[in-house]
PDB file of N, CA and C in Angstrom:
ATOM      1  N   UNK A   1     -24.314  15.492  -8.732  1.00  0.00           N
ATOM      2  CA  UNK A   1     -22.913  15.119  -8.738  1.00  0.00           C
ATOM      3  C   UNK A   1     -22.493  14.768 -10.157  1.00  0.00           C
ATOM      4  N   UNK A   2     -21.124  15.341 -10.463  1.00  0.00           N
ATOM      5  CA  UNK A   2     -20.951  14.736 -11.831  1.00  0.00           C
ATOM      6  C   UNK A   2     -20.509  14.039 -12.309  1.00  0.00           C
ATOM      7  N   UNK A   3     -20.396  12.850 -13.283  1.00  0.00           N
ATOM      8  CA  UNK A   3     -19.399  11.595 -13.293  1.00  0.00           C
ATOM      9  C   UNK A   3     -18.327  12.138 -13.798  1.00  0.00           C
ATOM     10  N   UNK A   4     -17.160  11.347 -13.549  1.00  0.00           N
ATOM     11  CA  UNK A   4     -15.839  11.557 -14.298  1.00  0.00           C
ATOM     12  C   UNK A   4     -15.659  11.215 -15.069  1.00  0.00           C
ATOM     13  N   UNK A   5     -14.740  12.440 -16.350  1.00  0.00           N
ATOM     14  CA  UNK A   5     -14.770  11.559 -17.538  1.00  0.00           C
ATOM     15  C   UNK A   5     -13.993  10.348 -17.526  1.00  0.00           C
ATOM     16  N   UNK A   6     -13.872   9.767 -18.381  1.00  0.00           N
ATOM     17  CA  UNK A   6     -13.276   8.694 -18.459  1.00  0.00           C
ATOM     18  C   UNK A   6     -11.547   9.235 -19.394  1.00  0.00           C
ATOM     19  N   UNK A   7     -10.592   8.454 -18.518  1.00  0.00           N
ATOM     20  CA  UNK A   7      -9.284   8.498 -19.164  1.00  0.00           C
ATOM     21  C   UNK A   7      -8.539   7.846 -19.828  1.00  0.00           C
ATOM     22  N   UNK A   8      -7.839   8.175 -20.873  1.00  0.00           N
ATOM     23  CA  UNK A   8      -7.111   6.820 -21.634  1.00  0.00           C
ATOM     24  C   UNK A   8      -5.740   6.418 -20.329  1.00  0.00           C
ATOM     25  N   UNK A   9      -5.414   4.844 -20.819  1.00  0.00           N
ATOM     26  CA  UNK A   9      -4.497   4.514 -19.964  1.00  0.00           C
ATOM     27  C   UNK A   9      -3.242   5.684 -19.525  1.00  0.00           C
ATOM     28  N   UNK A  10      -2.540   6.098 -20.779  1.00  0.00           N
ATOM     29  CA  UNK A  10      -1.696   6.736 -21.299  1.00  0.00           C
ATOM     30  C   UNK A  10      -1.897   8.434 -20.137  1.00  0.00           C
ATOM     31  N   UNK A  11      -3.117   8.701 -20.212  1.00  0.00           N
ATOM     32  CA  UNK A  11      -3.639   9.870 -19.223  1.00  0.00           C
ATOM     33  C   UNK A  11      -3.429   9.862 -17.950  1.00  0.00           C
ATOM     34  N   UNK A  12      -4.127   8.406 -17.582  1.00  0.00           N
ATOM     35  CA  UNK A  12      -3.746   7.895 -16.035  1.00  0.00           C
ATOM     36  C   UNK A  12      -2.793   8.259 -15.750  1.00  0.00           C
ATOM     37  N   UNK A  13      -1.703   7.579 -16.406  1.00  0.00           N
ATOM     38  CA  UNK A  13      -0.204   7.095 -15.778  1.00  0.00           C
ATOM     39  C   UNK A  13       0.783   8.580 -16.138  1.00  0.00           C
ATOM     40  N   UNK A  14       0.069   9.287 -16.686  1.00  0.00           N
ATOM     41  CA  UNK A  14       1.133  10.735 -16.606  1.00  0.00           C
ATOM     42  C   UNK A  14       0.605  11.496 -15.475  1.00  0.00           C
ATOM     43  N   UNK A  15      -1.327  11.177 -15.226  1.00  0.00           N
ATOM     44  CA  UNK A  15      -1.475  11.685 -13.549  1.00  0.00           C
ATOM     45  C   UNK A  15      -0.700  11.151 -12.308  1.00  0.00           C
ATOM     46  N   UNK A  16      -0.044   9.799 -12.654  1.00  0.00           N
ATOM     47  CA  UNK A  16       0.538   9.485 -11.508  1.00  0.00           C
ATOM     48  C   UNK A  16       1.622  10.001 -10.952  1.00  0.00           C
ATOM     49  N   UNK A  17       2.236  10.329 -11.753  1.00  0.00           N
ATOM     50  CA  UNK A  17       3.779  10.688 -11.604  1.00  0.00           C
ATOM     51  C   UNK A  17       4.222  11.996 -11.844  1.00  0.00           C
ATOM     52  N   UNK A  18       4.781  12.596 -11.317  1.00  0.00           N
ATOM     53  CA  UNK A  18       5.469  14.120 -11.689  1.00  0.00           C
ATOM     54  C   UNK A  18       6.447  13.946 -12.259  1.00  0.00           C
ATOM     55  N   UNK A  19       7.369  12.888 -12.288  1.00  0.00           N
ATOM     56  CA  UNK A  19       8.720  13.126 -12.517  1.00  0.00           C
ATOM     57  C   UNK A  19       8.220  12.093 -13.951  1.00  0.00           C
ATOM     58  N   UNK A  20       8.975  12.592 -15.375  1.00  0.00           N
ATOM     59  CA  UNK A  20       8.760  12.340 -16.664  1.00  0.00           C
ATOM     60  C   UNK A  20       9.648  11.161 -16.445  1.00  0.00           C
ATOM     61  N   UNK A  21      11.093  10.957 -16.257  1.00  0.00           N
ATOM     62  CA  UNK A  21      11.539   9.853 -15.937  1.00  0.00           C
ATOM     63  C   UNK A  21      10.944   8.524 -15.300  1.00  0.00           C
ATOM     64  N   UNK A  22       9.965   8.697 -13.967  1.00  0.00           N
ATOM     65  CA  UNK A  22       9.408   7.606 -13.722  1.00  0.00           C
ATOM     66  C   UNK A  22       8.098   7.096 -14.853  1.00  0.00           C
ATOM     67  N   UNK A  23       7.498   8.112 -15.265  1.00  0.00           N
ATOM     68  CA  UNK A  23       6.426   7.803 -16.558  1.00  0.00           C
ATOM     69  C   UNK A  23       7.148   7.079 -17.301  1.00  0.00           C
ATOM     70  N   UNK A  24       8.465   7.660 -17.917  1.00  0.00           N
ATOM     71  CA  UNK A  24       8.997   6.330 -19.076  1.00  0.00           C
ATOM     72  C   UNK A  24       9.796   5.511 -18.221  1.00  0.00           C
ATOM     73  N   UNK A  25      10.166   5.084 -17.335  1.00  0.00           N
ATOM     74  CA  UNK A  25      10.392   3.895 -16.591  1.00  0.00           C
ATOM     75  C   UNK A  25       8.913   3.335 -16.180  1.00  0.00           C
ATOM     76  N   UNK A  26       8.167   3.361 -16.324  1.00  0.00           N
ATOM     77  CA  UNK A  26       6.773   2.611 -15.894  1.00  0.00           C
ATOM     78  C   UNK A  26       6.350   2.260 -17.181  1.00  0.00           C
ATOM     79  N   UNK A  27       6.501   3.311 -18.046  1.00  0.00           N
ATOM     80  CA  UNK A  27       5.997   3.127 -19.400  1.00  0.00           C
ATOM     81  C   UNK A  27       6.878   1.679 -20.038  1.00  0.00           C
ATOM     82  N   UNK A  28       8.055   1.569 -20.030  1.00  0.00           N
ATOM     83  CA  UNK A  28       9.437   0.674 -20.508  1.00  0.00           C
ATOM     84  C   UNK A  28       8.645  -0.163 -19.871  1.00  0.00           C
ATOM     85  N   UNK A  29       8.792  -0.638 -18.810  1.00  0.00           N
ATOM     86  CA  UNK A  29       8.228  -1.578 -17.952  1.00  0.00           C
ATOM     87  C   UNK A  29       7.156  -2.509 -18.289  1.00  0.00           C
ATOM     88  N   UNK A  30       5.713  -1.595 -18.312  1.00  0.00           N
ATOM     89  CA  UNK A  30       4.749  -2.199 -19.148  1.00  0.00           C
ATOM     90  C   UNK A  30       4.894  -2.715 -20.583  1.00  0.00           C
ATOM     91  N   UNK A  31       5.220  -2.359 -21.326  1.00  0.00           N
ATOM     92  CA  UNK A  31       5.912  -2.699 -22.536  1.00  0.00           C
ATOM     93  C   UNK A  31       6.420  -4.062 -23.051  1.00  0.00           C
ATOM     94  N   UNK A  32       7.356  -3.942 -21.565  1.00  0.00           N
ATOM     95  CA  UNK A  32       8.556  -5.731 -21.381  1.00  0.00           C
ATOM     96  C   UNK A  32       7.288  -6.337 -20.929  1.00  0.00           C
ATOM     97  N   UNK A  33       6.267  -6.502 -20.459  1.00  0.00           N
ATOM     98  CA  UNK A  33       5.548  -7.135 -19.563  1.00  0.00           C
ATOM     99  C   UNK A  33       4.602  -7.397 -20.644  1.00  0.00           C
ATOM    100  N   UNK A  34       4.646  -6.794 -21.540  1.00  0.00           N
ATOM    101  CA  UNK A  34       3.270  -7.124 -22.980  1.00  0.00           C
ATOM    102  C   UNK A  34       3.913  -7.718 -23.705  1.00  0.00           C
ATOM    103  N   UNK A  35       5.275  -7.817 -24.206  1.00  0.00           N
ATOM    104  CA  UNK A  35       6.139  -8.496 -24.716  1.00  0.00           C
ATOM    105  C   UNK A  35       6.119  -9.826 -24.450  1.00  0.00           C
ATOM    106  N   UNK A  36       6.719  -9.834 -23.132  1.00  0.00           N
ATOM    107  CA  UNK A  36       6.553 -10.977 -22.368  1.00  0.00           C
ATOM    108  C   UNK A  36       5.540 -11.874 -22.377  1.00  0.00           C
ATOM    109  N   UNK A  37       3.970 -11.150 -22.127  1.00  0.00           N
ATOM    110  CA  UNK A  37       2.822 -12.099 -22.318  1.00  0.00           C
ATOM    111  C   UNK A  37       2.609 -12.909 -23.244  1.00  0.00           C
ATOM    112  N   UNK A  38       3.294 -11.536 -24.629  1.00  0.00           N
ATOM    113  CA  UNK A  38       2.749 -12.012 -26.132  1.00  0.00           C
ATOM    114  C   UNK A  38       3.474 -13.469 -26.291  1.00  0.00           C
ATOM    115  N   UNK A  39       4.867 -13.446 -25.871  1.00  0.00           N
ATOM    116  CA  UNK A  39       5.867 -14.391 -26.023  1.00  0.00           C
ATOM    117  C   UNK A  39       5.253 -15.860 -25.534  1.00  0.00           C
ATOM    118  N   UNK A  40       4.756 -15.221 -23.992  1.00  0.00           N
ATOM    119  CA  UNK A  40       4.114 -16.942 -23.476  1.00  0.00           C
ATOM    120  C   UNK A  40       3.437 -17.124 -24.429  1.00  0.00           C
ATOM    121  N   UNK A  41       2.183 -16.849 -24.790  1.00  0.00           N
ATOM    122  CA  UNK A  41       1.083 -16.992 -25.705  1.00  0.00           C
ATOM    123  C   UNK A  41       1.484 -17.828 -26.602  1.00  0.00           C
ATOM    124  N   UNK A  42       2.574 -17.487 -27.331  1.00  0.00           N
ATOM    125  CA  UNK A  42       2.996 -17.944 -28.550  1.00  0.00           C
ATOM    126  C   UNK A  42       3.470 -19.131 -28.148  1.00  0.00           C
ATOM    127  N   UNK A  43       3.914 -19.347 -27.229  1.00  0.00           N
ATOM    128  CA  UNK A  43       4.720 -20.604 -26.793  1.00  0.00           C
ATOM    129  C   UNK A  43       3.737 -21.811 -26.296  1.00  0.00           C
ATOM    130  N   UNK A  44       2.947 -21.091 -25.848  1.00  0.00           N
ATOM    131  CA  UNK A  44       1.671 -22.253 -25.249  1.00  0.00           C
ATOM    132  C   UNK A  44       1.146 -22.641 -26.931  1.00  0.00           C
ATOM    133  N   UNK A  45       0.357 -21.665 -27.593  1.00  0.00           N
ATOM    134  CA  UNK A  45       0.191 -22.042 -28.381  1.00  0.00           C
ATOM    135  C   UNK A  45       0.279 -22.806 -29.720  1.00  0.00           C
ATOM    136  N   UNK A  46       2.106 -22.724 -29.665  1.00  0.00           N
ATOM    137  CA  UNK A  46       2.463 -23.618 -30.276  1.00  0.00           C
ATOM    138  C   UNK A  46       3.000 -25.034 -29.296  1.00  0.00           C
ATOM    139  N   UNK A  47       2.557 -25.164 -28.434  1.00  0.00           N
ATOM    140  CA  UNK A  47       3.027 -26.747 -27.558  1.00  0.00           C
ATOM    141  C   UNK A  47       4.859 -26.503 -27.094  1.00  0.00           C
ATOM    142  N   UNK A  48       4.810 -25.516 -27.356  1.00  0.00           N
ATOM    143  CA  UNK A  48       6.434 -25.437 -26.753  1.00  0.00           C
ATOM    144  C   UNK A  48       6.202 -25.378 -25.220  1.00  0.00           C
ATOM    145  N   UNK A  49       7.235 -25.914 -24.686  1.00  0.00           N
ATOM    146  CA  UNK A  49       7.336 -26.056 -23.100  1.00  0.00           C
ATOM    147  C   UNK A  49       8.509 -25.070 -22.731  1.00  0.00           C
ATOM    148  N   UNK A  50       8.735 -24.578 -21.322  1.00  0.00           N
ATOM    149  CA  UNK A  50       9.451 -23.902 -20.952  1.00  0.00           C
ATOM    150  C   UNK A  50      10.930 -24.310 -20.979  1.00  0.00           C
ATOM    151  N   UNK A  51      10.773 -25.872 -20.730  1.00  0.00           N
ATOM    152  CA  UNK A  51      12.202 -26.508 -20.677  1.00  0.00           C
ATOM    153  C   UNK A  51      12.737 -25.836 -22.194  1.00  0.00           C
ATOM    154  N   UNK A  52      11.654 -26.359 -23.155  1.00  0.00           N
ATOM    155  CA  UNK A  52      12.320 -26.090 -25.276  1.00  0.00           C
ATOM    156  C   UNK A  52      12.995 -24.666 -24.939  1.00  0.00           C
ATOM    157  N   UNK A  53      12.082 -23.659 -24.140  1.00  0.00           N
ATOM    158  CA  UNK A  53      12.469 -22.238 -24.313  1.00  0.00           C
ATOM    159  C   UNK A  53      14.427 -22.441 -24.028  1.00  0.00           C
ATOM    160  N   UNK A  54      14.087 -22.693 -22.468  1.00  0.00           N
ATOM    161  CA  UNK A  54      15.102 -23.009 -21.913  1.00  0.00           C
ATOM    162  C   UNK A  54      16.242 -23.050 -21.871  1.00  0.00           C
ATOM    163  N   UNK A  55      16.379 -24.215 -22.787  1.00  0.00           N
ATOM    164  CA  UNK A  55      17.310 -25.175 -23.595  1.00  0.00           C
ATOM    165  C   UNK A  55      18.018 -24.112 -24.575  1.00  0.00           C
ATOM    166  N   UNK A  56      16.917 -23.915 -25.686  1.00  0.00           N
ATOM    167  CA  UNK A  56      17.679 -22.806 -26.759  1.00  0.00           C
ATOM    168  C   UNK A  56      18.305 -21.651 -25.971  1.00  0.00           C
ATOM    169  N   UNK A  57      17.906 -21.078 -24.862  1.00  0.00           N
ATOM    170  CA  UNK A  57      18.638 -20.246 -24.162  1.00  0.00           C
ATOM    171  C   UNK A  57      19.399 -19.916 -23.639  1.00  0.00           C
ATOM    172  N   UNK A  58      19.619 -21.270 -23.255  1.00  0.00           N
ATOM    173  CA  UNK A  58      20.908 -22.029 -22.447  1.00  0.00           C
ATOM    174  C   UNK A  58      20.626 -21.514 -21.258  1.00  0.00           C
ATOM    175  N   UNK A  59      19.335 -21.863 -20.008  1.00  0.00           N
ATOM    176  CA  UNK A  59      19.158 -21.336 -19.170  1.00  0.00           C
ATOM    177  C   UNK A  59      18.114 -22.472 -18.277  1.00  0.00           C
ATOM    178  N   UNK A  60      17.884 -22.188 -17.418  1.00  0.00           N
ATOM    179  CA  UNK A  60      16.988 -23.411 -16.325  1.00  0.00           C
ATOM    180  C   UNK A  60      15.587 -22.736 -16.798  1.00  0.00           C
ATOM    181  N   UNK A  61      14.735 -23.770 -16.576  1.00  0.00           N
ATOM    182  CA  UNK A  61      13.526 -23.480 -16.951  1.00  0.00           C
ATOM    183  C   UNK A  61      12.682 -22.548 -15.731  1.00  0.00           C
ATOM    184  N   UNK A  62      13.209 -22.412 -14.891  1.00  0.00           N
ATOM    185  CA  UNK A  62      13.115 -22.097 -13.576  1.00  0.00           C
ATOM    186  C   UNK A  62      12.783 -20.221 -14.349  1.00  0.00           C
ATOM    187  N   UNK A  63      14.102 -20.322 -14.638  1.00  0.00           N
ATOM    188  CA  UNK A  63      14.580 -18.666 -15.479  1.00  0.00           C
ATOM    189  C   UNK A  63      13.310 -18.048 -16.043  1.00  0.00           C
ATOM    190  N   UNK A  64      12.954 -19.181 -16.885  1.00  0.00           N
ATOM    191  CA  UNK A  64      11.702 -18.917 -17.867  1.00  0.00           C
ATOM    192  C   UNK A  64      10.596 -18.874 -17.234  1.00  0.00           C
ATOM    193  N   UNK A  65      10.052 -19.456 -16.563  1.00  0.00           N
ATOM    194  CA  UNK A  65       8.961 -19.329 -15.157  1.00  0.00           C
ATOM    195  C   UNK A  65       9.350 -17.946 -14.341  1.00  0.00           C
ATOM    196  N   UNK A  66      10.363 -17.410 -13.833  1.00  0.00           N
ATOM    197  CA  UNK A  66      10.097 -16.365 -13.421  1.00  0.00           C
ATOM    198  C   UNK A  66       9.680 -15.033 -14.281  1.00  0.00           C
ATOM    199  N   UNK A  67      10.700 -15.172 -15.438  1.00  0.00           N
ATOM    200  CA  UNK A  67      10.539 -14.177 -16.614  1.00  0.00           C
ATOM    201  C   UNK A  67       8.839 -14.099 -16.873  1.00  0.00           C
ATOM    202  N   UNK A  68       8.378 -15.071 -17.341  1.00  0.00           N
ATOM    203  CA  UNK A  68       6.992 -15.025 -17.497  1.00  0.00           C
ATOM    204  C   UNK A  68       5.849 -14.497 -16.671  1.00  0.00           C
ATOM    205  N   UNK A  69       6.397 -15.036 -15.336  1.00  0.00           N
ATOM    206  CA  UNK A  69       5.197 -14.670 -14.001  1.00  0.00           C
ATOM    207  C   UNK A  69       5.666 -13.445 -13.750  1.00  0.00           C
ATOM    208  N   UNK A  70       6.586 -13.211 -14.161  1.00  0.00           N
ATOM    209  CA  UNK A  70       7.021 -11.152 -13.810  1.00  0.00           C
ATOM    210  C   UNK A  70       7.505 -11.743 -12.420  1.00  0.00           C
ATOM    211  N   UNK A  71       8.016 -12.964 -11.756  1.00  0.00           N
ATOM    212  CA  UNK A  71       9.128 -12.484 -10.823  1.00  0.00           C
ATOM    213  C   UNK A  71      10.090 -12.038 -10.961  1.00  0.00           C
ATOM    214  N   UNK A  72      10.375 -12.403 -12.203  1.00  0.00           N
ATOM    215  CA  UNK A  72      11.987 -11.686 -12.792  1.00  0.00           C
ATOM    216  C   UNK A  72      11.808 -10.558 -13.758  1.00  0.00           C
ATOM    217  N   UNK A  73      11.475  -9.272 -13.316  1.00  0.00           N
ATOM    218  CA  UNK A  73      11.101  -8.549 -13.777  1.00  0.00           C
ATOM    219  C   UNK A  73      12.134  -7.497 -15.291  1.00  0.00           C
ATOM    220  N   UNK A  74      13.328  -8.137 -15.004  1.00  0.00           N
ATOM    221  CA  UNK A  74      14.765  -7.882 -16.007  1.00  0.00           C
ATOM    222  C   UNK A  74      14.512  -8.231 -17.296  1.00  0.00           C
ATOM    223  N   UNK A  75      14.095  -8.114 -18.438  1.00  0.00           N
ATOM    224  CA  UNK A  75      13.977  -8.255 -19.500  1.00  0.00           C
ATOM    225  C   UNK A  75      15.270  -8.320 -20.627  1.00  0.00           C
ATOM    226  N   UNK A  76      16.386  -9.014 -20.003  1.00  0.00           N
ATOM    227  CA  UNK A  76      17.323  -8.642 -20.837  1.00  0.00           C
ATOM    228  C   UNK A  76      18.338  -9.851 -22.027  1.00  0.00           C
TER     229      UNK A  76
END
């Protein structure tokens, strides 16, 4: 039996999909979501709290908790 080669991410995700539109809507997607991580990161790491985010945003911290956990998947 033979093993499979191995695929880059980028390979995967154009096997998934036929339609080129959903590839760069999945592609966009992942993107906001690495963004996003990088952003918490930075924020933990510097001792900022969600409320600080918040505040400068003019938004409930609630906002910022979903944005982060990807319930609020809108990046805008």
């Amino acid at each position: 039996m033979e093993s499979a080669k191995p695929v880059s991410p980028e390979e995967f995700l154009d096997a998934m999909f036929d339609s080129d539109e959903d590839q760069h809507a999945l592609k966009d997607f992942l993107k906001q979501r690495q963004i996003v991580a990088k952003l918490a990161a930075i924020r933990v790491a510097n001792g900022v709290t969600q409320a600080d985010i918040a505040a400068h945003l003019d938004c409930g911290q609630s906002a910022v908790s979903k944005l982060e956990s990807g319930v609020d998947a809108v990046v805008t």
